[in-house]
N, C-alpha and C. Protein backbone atom coordinates (compact mmCIF):
# COMPACT_ATOMS: atom_id res chain seq x y z
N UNK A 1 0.82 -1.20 0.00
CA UNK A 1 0.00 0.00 0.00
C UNK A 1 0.87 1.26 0.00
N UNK A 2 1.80 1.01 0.63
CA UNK A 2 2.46 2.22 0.98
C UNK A 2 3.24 2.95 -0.59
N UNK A 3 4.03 1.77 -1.26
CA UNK A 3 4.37 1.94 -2.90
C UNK A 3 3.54 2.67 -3.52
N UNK A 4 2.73 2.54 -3.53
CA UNK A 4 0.98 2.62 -4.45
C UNK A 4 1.30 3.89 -3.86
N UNK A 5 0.94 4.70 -2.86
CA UNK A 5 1.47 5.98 -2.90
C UNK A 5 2.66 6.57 -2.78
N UNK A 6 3.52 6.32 -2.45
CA UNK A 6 4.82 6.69 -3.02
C UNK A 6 4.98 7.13 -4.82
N UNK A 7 4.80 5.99 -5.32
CA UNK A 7 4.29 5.96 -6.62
C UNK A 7 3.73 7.12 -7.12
N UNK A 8 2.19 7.24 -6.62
CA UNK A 8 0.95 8.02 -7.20
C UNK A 8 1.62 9.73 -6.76
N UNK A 9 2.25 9.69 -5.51
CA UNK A 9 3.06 11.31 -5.02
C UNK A 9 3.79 11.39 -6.19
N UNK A 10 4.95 10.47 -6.49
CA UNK A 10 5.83 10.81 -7.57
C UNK A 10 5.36 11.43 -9.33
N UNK A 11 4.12 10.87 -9.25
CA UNK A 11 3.71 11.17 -10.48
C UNK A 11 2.74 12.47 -10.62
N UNK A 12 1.90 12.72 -9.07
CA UNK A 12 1.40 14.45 -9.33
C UNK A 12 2.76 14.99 -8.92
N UNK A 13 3.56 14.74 -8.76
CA UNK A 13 4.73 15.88 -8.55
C UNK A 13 5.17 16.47 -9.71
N UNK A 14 5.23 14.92 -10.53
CA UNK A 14 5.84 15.26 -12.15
C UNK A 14 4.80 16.22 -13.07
N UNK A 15 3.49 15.55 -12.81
CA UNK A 15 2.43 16.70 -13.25
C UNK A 15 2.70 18.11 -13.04
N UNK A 16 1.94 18.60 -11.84
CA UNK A 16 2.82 19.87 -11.03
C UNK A 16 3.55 20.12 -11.03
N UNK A 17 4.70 19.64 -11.68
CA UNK A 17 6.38 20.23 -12.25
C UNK A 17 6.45 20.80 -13.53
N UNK A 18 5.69 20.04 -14.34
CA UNK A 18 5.95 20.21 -15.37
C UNK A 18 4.46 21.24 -16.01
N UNK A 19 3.67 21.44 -15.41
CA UNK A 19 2.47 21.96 -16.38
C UNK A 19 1.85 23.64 -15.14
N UNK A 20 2.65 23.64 -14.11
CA UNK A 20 2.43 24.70 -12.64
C UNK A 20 3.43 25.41 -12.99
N UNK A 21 2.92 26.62 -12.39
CA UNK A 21 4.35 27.77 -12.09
C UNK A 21 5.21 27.12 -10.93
N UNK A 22 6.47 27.71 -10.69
CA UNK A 22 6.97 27.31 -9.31
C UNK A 22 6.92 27.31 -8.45
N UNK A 23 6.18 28.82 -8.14
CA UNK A 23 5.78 28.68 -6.70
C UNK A 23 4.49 28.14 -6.34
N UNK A 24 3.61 27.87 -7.38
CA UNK A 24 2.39 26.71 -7.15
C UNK A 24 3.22 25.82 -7.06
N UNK A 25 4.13 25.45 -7.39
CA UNK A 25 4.44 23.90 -6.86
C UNK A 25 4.97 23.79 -5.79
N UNK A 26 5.54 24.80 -5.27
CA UNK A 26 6.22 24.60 -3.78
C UNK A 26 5.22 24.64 -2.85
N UNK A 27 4.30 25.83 -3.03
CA UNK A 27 3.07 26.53 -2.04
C UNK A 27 2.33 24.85 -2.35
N UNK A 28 1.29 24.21 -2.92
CA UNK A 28 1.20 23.00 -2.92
C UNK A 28 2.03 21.62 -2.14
N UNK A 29 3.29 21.50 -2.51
CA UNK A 29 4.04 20.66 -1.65
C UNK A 29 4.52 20.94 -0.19
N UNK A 30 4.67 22.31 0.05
CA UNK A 30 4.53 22.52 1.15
C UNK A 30 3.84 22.40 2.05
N UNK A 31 2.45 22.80 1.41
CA UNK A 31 1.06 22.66 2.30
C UNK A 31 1.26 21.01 2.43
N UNK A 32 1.46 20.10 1.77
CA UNK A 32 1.61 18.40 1.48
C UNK A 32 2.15 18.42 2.84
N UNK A 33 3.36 18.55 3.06
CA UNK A 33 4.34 18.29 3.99
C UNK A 33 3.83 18.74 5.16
N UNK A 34 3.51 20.53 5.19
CA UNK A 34 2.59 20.77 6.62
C UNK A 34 0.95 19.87 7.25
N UNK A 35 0.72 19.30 6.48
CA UNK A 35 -0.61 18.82 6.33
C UNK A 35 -0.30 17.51 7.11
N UNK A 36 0.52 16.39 6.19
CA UNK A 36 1.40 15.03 6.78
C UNK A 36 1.99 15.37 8.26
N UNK A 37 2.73 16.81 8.51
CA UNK A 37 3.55 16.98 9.77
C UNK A 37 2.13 16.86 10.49
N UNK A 38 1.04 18.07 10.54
CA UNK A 38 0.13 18.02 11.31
C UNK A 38 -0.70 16.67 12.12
N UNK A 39 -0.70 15.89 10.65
CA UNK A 39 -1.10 14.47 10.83
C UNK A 39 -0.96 13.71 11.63
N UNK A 40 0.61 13.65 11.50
CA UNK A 40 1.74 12.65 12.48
C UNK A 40 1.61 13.31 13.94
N UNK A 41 1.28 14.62 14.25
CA UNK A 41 1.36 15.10 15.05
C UNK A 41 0.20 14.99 16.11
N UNK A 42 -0.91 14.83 16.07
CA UNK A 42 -2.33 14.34 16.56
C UNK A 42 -2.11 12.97 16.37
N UNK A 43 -1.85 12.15 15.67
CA UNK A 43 -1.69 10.56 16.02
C UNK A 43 -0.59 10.48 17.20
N UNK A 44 0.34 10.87 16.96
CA UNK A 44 1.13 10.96 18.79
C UNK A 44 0.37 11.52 19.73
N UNK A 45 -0.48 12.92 19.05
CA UNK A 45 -0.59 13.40 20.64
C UNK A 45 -1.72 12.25 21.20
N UNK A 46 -2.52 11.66 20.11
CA UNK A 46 -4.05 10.61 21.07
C UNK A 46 -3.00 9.57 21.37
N UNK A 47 -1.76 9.15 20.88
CA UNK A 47 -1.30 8.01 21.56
C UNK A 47 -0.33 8.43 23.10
N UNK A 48 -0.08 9.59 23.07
CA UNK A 48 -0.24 9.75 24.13
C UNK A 48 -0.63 9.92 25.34
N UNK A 49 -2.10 10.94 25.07
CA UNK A 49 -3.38 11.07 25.61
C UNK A 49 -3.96 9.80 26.25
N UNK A 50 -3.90 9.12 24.99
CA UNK A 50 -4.78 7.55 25.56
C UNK A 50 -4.16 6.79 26.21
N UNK A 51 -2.82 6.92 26.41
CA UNK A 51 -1.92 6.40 27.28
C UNK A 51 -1.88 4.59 26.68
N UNK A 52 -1.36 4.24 25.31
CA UNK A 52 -1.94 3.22 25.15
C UNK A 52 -0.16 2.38 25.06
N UNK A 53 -0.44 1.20 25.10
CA UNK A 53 1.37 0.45 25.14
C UNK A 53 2.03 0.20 24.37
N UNK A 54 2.91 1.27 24.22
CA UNK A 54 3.14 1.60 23.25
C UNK A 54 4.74 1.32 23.09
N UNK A 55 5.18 1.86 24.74
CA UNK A 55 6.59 1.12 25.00
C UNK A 55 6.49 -0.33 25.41
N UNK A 56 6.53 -1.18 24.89
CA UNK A 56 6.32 -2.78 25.20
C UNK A 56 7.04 -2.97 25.82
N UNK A 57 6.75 -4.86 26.47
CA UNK A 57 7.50 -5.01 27.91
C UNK A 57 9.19 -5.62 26.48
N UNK A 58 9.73 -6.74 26.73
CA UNK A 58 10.87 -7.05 26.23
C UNK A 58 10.68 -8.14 25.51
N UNK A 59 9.98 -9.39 26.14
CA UNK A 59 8.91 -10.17 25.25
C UNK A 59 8.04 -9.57 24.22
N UNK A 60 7.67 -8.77 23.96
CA UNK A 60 6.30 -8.33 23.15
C UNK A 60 7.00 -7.14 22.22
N UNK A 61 8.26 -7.10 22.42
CA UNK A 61 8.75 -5.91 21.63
C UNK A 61 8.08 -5.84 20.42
N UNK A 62 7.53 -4.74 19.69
CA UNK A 62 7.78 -5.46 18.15
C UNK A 62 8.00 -3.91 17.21
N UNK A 63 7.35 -4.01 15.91
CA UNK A 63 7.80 -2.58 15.09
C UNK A 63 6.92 -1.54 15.34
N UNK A 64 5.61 -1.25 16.09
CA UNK A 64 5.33 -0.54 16.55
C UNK A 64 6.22 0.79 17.48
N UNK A 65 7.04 0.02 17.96
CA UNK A 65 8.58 1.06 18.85
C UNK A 65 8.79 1.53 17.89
N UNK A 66 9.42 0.78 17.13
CA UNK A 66 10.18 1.61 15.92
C UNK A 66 9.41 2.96 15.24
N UNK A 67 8.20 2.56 15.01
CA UNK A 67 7.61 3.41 14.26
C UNK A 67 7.03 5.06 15.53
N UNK A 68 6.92 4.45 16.80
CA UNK A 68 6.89 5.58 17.36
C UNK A 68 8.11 6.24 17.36
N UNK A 69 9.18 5.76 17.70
CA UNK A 69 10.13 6.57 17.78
C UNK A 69 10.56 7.66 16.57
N UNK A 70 10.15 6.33 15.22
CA UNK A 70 10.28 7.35 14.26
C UNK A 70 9.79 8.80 14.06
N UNK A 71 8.18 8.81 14.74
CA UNK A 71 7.40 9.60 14.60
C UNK A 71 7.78 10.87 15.04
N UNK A 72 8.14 10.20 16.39
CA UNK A 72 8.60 11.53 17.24
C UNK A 72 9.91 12.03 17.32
N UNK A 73 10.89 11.32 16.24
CA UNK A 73 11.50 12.43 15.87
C UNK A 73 11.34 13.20 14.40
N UNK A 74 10.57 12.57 13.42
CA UNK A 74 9.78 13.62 12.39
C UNK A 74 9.47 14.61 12.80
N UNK A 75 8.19 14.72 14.08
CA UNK A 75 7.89 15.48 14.90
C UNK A 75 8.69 16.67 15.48
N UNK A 76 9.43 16.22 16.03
CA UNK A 76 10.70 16.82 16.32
C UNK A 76 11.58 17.79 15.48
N UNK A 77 11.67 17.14 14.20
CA UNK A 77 12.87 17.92 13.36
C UNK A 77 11.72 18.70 11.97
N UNK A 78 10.56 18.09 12.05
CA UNK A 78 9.62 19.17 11.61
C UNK A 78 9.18 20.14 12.53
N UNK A 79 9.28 20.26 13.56
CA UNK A 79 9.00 21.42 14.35
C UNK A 79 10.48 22.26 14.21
N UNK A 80 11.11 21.72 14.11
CA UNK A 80 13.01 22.66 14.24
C UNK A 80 12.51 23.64 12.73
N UNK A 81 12.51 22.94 11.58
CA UNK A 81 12.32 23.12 10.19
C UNK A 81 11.35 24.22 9.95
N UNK A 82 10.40 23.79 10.53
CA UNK A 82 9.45 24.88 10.58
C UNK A 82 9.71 26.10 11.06
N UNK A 83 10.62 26.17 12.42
CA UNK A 83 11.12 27.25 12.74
C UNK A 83 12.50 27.87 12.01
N UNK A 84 13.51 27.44 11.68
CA UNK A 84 14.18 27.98 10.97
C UNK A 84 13.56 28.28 9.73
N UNK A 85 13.46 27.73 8.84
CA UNK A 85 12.40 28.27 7.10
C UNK A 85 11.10 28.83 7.75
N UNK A 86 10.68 29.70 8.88
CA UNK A 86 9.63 30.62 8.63
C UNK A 86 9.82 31.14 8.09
N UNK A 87 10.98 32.39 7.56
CA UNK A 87 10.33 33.38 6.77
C UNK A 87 10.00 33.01 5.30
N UNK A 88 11.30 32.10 5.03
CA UNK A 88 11.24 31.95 3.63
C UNK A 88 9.15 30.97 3.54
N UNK A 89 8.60 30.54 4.41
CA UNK A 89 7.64 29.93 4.29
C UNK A 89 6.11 31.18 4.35
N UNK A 90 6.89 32.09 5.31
CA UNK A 90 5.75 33.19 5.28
C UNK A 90 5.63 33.64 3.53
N UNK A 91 6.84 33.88 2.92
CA UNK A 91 7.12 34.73 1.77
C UNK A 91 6.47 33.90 0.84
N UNK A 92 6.55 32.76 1.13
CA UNK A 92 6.09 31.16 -0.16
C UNK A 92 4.62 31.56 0.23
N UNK A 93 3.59 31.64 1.12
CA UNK A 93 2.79 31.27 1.61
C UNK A 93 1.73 32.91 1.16
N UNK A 94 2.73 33.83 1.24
CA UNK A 94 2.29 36.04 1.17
C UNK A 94 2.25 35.98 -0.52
N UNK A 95 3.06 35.32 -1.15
CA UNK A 95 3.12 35.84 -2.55
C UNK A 95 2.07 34.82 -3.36
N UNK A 96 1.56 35.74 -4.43
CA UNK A 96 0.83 35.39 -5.52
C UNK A 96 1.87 34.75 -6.45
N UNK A 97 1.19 33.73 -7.12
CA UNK A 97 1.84 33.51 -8.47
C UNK A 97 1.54 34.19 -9.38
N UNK A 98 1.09 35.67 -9.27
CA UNK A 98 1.05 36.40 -10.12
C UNK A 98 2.06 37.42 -9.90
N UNK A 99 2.47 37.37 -8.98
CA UNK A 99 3.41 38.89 -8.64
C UNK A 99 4.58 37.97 -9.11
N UNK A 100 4.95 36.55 -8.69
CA UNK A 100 6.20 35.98 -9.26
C UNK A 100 6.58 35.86 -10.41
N UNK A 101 5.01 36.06 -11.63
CA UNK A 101 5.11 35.82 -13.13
C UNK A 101 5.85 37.34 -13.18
N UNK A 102 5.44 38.34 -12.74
CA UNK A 102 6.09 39.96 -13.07
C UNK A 102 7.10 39.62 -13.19
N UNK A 103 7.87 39.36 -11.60
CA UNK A 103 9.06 39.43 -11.29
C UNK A 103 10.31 38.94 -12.23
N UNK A 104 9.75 37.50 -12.92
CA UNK A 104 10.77 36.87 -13.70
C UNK A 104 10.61 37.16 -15.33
C-alpha cells in the first residue's frame, strides 16, 4: 500500500512540475508536507493522551517502537524546520503567483 502511494506522489509531482508555475508547486508541496507533519502530530498526541502500550514489555517488543520513535522524531525535526524556514515559508505562503510571473 504504501508503494501505491509513493508511486501516485511521484507522479502528481511530475504533473505539477511540469504543467504549474513554481511557486504553485512549492506553495502546494509545502502545504503536502505541513498537512502530513500536522497528521503525524495528533496521532502521537491521542497516543499519548490515551496512554496506550506503546513502550512494550521485552517479550512483546515489536515494530510498533520503531515506528513511534520514528514519529517523534519527524515530529521533532519538523517542528526545528518549521522554525528555521519561517520566513522563507511566510514569503512562499504572502506571494501570488502572479506577482512571481512579473518578477521573472
Amino acid at each position: 500500500m504504501e508503494l501505491y502511494l509513493i508511486i501516485a506522489l511521484f507522479f502528481i509531482y511530475i504533473i505539477t512540475a511540469f504543467t504549474g508555475a513554481e511557486i504553485l508547486v512549492k506553495k502546494i508541496w509545502t502545504t503536502a508536507f505541513i498537512t502530513a507533519f500536522l497528521a503525524a502530530s495528533i496521532a502521537l498526541l491521542f497516543l499519548r493522551i490515551t496512554k496506550q502500550d506503546v513502550m512494550l514489555s521485552a517479550d512483546t517488543f515489536n515494530w510498533y517502537y520503531v515506528l513511534y520513535i520514528a514519529g517523534s522524531l519527524a515530529l521533532v525535526l519538523g517542528l526545528i524546520n518549521l522554525w528555521m524556514y519561517r520566513v522563507p515559508l511566510w514569503h512562499l505562503f504572502s506571494t501570488n503567483s502572479s506577482d512571481s510571473d512579473t518578477k521573472e
